[in-house]
N, C-alpha and C. Protein backbone atom coordinates (compact mmCIF):
# COMPACT_ATOMS: atom_id res chain seq x y z
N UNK A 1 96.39 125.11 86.91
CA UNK A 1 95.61 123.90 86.71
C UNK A 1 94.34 124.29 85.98
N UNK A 2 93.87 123.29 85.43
CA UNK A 2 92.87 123.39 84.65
C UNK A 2 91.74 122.71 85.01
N UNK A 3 90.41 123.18 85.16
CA UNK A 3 89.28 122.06 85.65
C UNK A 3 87.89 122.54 84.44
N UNK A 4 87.15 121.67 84.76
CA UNK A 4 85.72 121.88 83.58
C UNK A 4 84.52 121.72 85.25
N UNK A 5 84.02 122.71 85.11
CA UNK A 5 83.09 122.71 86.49
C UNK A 5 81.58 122.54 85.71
N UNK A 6 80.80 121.47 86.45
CA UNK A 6 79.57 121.33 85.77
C UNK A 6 79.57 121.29 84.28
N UNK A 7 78.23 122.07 84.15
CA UNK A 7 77.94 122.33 82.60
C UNK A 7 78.45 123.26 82.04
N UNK A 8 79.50 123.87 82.58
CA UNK A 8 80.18 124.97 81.82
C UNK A 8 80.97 124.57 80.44
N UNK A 9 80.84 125.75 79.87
CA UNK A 9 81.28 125.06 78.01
C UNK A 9 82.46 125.37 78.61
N UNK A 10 83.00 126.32 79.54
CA UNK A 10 84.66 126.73 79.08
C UNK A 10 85.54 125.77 80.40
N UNK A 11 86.77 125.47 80.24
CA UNK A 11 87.58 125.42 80.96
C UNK A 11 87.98 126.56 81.80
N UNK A 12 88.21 126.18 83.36
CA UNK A 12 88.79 127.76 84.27
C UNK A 12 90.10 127.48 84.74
N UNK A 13 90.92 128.38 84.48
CA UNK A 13 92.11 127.84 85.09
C UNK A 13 92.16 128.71 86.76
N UNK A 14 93.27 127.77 87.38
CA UNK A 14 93.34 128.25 88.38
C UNK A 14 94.25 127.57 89.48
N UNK A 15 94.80 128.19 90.51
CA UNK A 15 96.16 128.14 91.06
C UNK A 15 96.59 128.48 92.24
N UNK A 16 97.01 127.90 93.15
CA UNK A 16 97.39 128.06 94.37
C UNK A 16 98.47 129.39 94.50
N UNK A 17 98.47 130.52 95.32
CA UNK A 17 99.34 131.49 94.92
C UNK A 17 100.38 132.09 96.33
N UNK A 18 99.91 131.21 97.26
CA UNK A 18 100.10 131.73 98.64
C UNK A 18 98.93 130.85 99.49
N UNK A 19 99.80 129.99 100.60
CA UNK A 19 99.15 129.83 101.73
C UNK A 19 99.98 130.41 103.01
N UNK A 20 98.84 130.95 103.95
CA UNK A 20 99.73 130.78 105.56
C UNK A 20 99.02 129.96 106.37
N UNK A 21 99.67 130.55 107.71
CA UNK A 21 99.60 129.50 108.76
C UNK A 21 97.94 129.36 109.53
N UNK A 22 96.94 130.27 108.92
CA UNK A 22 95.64 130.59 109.78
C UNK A 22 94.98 129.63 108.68
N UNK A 23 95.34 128.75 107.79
CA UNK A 23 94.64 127.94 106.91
C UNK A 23 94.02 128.84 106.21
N UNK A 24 94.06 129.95 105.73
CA UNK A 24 93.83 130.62 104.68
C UNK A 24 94.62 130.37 103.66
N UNK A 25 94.22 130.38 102.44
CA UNK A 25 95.27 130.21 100.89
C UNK A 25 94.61 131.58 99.99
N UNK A 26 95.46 131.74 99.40
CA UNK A 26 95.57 132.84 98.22
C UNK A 26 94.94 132.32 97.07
N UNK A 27 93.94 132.21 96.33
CA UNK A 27 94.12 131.42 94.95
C UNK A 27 93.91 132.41 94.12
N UNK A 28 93.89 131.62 92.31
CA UNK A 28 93.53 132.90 91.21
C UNK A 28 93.02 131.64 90.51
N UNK A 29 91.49 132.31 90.38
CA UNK A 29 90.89 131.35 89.28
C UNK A 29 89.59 132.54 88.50
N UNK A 30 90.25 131.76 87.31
CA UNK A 30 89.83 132.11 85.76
C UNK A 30 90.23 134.08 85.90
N UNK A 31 91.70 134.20 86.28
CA UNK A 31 92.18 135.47 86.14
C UNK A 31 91.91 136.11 87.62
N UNK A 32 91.25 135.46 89.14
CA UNK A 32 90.81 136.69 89.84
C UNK A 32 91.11 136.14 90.69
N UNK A 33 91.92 137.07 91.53
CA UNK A 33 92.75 136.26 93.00
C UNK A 33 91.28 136.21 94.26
N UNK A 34 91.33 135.09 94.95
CA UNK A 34 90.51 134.95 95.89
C UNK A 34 91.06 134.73 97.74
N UNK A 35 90.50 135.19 98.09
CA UNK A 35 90.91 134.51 99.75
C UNK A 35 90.09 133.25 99.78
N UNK A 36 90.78 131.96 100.07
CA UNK A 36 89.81 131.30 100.78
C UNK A 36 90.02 130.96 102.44
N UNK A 37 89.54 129.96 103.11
CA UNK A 37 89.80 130.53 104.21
C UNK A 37 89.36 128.78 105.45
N UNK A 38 89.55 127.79 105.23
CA UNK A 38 89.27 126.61 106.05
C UNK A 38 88.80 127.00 107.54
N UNK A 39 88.01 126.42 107.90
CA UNK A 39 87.24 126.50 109.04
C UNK A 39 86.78 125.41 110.19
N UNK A 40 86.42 124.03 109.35
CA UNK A 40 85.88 123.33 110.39
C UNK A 40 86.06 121.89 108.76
N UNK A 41 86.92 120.61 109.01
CA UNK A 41 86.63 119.43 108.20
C UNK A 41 86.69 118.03 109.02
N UNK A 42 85.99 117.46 108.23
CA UNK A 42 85.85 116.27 108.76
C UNK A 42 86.25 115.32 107.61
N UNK A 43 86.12 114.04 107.35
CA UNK A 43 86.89 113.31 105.91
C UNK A 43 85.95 113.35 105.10
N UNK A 44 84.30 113.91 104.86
CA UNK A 44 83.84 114.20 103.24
C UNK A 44 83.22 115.46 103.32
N UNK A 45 83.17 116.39 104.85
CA UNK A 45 83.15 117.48 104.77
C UNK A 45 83.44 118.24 105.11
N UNK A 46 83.75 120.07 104.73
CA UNK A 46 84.46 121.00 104.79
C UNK A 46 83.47 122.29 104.85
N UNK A 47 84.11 123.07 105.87
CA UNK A 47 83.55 124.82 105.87
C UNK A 47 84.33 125.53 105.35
N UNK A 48 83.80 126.59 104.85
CA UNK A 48 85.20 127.43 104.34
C UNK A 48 84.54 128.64 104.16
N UNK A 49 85.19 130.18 104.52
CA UNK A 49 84.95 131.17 103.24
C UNK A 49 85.61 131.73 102.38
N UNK A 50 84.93 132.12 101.19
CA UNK A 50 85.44 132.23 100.07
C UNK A 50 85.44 133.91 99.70
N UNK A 51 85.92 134.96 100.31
CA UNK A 51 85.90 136.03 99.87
C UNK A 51 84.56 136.75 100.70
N UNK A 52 84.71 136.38 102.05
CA UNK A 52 84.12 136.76 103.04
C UNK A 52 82.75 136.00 102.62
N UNK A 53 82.71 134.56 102.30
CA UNK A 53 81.31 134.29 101.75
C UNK A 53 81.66 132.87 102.61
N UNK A 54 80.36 132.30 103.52
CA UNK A 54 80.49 131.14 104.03
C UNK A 54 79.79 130.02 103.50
N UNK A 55 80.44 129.10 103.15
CA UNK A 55 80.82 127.92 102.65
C UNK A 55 80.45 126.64 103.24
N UNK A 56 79.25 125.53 102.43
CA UNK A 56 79.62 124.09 103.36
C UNK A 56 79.68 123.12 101.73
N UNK A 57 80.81 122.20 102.24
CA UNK A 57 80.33 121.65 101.02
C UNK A 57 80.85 120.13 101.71
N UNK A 58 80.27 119.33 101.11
CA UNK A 58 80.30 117.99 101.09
C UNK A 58 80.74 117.17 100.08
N UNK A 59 81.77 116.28 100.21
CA UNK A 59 82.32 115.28 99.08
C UNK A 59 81.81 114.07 99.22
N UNK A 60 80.67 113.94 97.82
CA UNK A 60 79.88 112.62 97.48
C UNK A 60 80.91 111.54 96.97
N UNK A 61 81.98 112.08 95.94
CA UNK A 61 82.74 110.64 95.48
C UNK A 61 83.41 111.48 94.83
N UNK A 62 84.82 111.06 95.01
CA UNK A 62 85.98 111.40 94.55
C UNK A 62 87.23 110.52 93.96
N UNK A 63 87.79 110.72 92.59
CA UNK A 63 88.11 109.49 91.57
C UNK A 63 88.91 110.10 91.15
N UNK A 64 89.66 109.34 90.24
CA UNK A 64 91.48 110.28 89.80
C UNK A 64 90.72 111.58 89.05
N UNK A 65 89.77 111.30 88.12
CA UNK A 65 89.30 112.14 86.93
C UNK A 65 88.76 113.31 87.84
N UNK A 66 87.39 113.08 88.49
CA UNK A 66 86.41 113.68 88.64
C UNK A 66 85.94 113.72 90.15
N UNK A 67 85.77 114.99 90.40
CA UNK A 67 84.86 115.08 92.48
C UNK A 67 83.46 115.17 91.85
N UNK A 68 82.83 114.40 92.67
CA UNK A 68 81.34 114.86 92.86
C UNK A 68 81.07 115.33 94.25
N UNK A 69 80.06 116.94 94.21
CA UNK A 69 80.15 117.26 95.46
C UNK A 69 78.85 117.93 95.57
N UNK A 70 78.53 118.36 97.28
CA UNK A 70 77.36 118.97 97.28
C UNK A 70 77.85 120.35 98.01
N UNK A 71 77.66 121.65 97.29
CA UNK A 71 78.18 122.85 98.11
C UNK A 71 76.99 123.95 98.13
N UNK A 72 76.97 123.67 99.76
CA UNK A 72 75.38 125.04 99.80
C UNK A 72 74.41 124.48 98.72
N UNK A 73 74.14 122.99 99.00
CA UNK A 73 73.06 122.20 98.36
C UNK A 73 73.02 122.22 97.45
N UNK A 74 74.00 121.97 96.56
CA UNK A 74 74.27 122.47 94.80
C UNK A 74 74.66 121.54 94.48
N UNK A 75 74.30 120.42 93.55
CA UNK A 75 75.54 119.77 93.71
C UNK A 75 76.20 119.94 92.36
N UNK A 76 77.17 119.55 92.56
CA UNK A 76 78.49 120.00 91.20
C UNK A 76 79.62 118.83 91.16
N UNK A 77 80.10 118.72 90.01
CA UNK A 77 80.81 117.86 89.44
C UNK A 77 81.58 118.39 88.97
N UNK A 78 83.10 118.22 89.36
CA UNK A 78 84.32 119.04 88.73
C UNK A 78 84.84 117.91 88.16
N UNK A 79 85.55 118.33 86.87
CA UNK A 79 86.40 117.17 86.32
C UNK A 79 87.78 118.19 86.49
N UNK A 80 89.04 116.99 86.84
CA UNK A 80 90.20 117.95 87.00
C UNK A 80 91.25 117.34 85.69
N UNK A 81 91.80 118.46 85.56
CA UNK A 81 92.92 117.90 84.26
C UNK A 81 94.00 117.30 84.82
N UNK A 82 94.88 116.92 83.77
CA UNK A 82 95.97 115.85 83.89
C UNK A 82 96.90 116.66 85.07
N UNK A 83 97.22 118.00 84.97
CA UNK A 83 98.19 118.19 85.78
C UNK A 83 98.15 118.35 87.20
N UNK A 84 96.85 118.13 87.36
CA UNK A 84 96.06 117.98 89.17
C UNK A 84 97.49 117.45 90.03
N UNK A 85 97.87 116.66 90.06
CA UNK A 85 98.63 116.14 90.86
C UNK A 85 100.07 116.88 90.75
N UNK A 86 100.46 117.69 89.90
CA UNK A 86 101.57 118.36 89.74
C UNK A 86 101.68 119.79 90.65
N UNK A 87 100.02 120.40 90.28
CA UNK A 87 99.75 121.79 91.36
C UNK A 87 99.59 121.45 92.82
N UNK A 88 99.08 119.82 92.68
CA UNK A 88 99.05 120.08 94.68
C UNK A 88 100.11 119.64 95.40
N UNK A 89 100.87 118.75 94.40
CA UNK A 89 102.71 118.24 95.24
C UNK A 89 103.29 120.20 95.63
N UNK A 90 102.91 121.01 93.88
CA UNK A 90 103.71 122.33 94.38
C UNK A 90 102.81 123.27 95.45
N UNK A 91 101.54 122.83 95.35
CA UNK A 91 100.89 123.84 96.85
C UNK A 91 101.49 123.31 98.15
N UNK A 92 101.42 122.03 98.08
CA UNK A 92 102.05 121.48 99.39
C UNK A 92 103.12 121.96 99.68
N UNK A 93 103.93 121.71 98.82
CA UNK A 93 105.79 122.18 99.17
C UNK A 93 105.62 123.84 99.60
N UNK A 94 104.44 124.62 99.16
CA UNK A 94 104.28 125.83 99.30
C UNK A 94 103.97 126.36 101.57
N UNK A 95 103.53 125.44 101.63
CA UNK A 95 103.10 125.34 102.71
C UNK A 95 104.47 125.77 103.80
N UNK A 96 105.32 125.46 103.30
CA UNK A 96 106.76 125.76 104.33
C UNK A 96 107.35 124.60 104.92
N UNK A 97 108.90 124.60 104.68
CA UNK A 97 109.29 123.35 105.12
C UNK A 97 109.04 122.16 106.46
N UNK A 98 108.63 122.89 107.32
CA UNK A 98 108.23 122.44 108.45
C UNK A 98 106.93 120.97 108.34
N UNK A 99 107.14 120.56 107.24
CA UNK A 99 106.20 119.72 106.81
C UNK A 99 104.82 119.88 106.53
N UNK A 100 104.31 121.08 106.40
CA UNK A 100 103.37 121.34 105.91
C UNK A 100 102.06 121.05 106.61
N UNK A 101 100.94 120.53 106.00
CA UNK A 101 99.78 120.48 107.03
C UNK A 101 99.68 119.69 108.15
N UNK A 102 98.79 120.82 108.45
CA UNK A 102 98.85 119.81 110.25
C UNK A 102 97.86 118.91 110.64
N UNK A 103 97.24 118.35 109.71
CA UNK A 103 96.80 116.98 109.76
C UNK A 103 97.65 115.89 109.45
N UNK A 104 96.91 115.02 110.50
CA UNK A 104 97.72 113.60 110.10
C UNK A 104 96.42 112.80 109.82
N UNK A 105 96.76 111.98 108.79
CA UNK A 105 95.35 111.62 108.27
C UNK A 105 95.82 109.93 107.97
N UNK A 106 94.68 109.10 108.32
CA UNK A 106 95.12 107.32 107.80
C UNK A 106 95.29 107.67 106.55
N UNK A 107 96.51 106.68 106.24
CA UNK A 107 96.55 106.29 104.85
C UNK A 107 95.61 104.91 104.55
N UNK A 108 95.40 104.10 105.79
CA UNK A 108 94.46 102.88 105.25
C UNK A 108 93.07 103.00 106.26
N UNK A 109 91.71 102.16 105.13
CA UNK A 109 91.00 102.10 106.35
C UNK A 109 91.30 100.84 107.59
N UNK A 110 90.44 101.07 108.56
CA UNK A 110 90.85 100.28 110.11
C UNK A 110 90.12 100.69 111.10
N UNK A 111 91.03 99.99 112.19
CA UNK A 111 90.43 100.23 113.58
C UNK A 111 91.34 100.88 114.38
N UNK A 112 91.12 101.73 115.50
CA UNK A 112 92.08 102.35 116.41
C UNK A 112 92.39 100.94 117.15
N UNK A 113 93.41 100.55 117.29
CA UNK A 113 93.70 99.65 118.40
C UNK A 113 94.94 100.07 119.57
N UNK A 114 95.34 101.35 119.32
CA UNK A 114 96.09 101.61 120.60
C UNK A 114 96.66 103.55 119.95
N UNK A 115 96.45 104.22 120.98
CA UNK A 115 96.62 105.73 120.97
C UNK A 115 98.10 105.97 121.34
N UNK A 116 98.94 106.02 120.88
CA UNK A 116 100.74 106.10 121.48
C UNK A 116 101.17 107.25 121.97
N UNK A 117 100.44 108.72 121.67
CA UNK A 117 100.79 109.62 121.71
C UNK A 117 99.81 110.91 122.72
N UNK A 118 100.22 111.38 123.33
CA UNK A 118 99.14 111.91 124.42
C UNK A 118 99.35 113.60 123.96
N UNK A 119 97.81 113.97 123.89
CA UNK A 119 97.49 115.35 123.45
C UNK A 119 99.01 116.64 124.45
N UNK A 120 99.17 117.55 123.73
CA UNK A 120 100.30 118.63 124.03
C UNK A 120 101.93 118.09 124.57
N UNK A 121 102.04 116.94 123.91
CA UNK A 121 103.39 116.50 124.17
C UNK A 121 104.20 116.58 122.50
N UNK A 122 105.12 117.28 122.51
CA UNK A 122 106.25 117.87 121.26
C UNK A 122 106.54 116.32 120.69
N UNK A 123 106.57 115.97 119.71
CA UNK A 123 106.57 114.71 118.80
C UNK A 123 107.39 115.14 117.77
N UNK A 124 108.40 114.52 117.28
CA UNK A 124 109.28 114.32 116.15
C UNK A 124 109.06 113.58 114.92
N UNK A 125 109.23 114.26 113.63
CA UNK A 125 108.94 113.46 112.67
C UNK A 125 109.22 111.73 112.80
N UNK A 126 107.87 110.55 112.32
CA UNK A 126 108.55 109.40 112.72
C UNK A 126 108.09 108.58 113.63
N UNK A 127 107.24 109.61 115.08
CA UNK A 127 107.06 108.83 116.06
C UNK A 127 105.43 108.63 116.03
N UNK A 128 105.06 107.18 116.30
CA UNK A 128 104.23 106.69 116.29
C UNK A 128 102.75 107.35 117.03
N UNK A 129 102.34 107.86 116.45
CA UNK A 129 100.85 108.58 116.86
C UNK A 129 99.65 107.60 117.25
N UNK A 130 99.60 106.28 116.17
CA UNK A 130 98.30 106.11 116.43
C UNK A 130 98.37 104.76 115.96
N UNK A 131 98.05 103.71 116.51
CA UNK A 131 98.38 102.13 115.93
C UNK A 131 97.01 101.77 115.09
N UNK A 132 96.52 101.41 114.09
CA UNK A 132 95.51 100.86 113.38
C UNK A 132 95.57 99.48 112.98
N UNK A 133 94.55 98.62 113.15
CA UNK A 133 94.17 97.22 112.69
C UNK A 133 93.36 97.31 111.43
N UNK A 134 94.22 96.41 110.57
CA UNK A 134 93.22 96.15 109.01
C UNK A 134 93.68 95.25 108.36
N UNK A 135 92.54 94.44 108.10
CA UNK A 135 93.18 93.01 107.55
C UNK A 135 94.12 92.45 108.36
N UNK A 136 93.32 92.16 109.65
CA UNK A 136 94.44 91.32 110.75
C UNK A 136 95.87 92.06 111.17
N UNK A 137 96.43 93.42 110.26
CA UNK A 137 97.68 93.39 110.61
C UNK A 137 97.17 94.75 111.23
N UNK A 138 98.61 94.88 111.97
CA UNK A 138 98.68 96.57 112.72
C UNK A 138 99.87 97.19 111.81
N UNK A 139 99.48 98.70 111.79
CA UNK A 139 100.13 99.90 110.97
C UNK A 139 100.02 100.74 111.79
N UNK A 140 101.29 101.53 112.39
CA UNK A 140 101.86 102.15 113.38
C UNK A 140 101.55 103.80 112.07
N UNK A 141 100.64 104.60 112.46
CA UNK A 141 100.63 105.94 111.86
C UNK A 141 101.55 106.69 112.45
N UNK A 142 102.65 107.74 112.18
CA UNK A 142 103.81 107.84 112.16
C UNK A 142 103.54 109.87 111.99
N UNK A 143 103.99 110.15 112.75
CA UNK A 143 103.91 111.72 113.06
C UNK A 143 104.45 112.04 111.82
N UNK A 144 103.84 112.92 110.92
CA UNK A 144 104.63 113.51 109.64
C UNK A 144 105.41 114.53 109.64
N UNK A 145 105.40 115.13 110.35
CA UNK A 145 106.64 116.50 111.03
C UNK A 145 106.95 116.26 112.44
N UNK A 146 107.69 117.31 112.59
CA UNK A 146 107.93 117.80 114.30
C UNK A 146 106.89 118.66 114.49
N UNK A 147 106.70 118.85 115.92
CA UNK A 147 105.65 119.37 116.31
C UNK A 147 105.32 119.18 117.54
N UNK A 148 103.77 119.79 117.88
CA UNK A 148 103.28 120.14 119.47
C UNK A 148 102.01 118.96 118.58
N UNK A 149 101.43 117.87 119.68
CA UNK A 149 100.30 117.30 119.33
C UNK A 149 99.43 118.20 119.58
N UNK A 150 98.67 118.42 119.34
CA UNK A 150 97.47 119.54 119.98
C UNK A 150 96.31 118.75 119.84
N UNK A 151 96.05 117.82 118.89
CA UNK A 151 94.73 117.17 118.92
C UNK A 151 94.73 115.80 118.71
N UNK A 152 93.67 114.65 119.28
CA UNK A 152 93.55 113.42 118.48
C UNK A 152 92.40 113.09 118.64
N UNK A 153 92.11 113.00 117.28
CA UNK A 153 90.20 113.06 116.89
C UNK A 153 89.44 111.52 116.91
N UNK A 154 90.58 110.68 117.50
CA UNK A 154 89.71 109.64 117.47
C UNK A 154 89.87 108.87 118.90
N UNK A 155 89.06 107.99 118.85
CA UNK A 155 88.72 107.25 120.28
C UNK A 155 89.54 105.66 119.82
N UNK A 156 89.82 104.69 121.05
CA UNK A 156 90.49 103.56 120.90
C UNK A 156 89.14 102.79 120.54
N UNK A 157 89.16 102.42 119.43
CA UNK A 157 88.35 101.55 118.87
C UNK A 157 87.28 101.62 117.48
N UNK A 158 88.09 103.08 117.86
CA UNK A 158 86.92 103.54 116.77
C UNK A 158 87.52 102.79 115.29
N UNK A 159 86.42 103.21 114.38
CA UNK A 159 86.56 102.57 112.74
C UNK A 159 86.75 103.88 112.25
N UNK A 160 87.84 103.93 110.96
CA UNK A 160 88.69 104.71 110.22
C UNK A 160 88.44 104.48 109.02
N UNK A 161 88.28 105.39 107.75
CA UNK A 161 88.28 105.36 106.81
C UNK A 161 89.52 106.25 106.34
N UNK A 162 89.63 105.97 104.94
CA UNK A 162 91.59 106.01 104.63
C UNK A 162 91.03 107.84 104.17
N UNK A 163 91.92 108.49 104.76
CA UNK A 163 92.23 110.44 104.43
C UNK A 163 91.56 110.26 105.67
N UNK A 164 90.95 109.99 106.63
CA UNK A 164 90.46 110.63 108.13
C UNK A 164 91.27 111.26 108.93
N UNK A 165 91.22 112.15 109.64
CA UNK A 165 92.28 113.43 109.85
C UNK A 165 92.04 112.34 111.38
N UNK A 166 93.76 111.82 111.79
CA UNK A 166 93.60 111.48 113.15
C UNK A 166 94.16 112.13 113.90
N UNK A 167 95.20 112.62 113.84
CA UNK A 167 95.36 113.96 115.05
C UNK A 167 95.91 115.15 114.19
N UNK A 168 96.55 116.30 114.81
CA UNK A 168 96.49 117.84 114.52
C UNK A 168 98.32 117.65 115.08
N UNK A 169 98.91 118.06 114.80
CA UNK A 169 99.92 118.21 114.97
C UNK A 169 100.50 120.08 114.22
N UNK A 170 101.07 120.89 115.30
CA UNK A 170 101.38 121.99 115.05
C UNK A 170 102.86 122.58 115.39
């Protein structure tokens, strides 16, 4: 993939090369393989280190083209190229068949209006995790793999914005 970071004159390429299961990924950008390494997210922010280097960064606004972000108080503007969506369908699939990450995240924003699923009980792709209200209707959020629940990050009532990680499934 290709991105233009800030004011940089050049384009950097760069590429998912390996993930495992400790949420560490492999990458190679502009020729130089990196560890990175997930730590602690919430839905606009993320910890991470990057080659034993610790990491906070925050997502101001994010659009098909372009992230605007603030990392270790910097802020930066990546523009991503056309094939963005081609490298992360293949990082994902990289992840291992088991369905891949273990977030389950709204697809819409809402309200919690009923919790279906109770923390450390084994759940099958399918089964209803988490009921949400929006625009009068309810949307049954739907376990994306099999799995052990291990977490659910939200309370009955709470308000949801759409990518909010609602439970952990492992």
């Amino acid at each position: 993939m290709e991105f233009k970071v800030g004011d940089l004159p050049e384009m950097l390429e760069g590429e998912v090369l390996r993930t495992s299961g400790d949420n560490s990924v492999l990458v190679r950008i502009a020729g130089k393989q990196h560890t990175l390494r997930l730590l602690k997210t919430s839905t606009n922010e993320f910890e991470f280190i990057l080659d034993d280097t610790f990491h906070h960064a925050k997502i101001l606004q994010s659009g098909s083209a372009e992230v605007k972000l603030v990392i270790d108080g910097q802020p930066l503007t990546v523009r991503k190229h056309s094939k963005l969506t081609e490298v992360l369908e293949k990082a994902s699939a990289m992840t291992g068949a088991g369905g891949g990450d273990r977030n389950l995240a709204s697809q819409i924003p809402g309200r919690v209006v009923n919790i279906s699923a109770k923390v450390g009980t084994d759940v099958k792709k399918g089964d209803v995790i988490v009921v949400l209200e929006s625009m009068k209707m309810q949307v049954a959020v739907k376990a994306h793999k099999d799995g052990n629940l291990k977490e659910i990050k939200v309370k009955q009532g709470a308000s949801v914005a759409r990518n909010d990680v609602l439970a952990v499934i492992e």
